[in-house]
C-alpha atoms as a PDB file:
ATOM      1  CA  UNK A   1     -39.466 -95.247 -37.966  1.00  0.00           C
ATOM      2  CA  UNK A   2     -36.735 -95.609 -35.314  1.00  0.00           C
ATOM      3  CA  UNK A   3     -33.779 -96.064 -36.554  1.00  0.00           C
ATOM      4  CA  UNK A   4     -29.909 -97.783 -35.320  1.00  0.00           C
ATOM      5  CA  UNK A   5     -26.747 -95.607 -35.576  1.00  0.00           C
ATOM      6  CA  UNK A   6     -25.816 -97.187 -38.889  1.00  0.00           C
ATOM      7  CA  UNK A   7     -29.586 -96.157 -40.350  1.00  0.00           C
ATOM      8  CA  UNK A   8     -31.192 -99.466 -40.375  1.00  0.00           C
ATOM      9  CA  UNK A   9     -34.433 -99.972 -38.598  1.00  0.00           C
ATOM     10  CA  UNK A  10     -34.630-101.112 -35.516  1.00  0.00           C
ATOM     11  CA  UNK A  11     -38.328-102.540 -34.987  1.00  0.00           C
ATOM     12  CA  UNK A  12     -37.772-106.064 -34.576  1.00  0.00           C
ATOM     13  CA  UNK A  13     -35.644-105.634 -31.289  1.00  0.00           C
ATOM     14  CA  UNK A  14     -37.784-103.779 -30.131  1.00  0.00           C
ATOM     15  CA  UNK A  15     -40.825-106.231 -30.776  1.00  0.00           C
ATOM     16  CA  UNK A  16     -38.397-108.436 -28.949  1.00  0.00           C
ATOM     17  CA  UNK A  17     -38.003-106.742 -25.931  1.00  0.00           C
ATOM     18  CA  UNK A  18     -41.932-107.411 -25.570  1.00  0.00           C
ATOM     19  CA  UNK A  19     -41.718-111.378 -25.926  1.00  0.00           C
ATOM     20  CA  UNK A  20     -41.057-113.047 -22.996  1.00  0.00           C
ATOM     21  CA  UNK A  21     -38.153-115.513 -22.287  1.00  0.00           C
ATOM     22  CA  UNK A  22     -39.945-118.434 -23.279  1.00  0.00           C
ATOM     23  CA  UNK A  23     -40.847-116.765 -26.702  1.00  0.00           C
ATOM     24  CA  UNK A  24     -37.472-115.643 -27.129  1.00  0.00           C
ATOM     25  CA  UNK A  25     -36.019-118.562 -27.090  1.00  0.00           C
ATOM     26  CA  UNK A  26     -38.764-120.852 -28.799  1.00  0.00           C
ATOM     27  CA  UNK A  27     -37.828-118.263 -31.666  1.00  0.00           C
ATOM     28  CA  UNK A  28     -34.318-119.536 -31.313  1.00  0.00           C
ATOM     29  CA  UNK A  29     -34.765-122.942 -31.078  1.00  0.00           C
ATOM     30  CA  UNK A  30     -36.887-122.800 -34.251  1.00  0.00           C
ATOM     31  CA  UNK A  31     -34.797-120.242 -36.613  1.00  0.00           C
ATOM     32  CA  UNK A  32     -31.082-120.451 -35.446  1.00  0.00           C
ATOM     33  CA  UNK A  33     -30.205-124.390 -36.670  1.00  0.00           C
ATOM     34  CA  UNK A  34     -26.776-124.272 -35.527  1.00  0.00           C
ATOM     35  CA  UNK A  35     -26.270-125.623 -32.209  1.00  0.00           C
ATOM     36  CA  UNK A  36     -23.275-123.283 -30.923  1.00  0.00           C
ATOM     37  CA  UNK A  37     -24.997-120.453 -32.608  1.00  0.00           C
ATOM     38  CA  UNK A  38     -28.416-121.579 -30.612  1.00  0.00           C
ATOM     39  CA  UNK A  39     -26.062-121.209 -27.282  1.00  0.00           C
ATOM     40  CA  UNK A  40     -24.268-118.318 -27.823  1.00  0.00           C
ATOM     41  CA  UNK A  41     -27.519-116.033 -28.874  1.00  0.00           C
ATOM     42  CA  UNK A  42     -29.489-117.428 -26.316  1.00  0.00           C
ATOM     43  CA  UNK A  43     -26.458-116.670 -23.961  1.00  0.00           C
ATOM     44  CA  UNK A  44     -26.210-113.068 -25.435  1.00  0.00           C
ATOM     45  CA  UNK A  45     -29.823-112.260 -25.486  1.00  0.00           C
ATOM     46  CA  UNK A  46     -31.303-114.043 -22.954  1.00  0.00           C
ATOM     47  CA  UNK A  47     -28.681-114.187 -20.033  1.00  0.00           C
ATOM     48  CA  UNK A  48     -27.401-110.448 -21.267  1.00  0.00           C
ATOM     49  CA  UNK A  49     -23.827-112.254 -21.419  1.00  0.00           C
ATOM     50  CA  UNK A  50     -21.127-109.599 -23.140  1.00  0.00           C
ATOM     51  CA  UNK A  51     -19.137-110.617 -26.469  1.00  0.00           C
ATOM     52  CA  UNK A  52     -15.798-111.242 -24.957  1.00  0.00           C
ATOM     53  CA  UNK A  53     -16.896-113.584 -21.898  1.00  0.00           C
ATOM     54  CA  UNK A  54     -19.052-115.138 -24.568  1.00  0.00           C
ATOM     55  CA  UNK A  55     -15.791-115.567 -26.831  1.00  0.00           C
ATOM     56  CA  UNK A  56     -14.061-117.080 -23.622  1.00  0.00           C
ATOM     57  CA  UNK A  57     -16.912-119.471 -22.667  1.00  0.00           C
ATOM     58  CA  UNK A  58     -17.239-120.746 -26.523  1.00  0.00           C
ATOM     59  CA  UNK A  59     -13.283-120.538 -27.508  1.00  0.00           C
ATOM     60  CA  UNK A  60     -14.203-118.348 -30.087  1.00  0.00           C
ATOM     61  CA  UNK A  61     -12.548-114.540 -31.077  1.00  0.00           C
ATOM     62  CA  UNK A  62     -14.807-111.578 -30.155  1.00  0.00           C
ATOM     63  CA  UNK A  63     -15.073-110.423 -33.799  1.00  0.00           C
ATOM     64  CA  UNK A  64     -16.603-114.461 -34.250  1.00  0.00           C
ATOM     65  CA  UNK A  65     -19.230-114.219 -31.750  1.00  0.00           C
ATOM     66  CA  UNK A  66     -20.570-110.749 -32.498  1.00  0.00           C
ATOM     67  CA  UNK A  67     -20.505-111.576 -36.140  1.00  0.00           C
ATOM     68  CA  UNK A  68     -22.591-115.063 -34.578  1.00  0.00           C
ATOM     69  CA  UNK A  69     -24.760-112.881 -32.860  1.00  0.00           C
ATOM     70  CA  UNK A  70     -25.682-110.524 -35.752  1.00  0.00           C
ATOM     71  CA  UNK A  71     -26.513-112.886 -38.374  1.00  0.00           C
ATOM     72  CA  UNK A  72     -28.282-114.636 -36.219  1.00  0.00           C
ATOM     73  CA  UNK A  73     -30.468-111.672 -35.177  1.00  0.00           C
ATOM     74  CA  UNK A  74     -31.028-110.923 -38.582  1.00  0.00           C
ATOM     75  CA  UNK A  75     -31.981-114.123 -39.132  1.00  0.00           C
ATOM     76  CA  UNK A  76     -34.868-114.155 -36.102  1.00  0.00           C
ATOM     77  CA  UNK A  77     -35.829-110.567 -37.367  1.00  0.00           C
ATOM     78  CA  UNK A  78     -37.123-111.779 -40.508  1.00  0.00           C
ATOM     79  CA  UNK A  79     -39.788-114.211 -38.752  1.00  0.00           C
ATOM     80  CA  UNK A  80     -40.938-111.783 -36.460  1.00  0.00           C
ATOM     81  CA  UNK A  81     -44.396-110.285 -37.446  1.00  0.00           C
END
């Protein structure tokens, strides 16, 4: 099983990188209930926007958003089949 640099398995993004933008962000819409959180994931994943413009565009500290981003991943992971 492919595997990140910090050991953890890495299958979901890659199932995600075969949904289409649409899907992607039906996903989000569904799983992420935070508004901001909805925006700044979509922002990340979809638009390929990097942490600190993201941080900038939400007033928000770099650390903040990529800790946003992650749980929120995590979150959309889990519903993924």
């Amino acid at each position: 099983m492919p595997r990140d640099r910090a050991g953890k398995s890495n299958i979901p993004e890659e199932e995600m990188r075969d949904l289409s933008r649409s899907e992607i962000e039906s996903l989000i819409d569904e799983w992420i209930l935070n508004e901001r959180d909805r925006r700044i994931l979509k922002r990340r994943m979809i638009d390929g926007i990097c942490y600190e413009p993201l941080a900038e565009e939400f007033d928000l500290s770099v650390q903040r958003v990529k800790s946003i981003v992650y749980k929120s991943k995590e979150k959309l992971f889990r519903h993924i089949d």
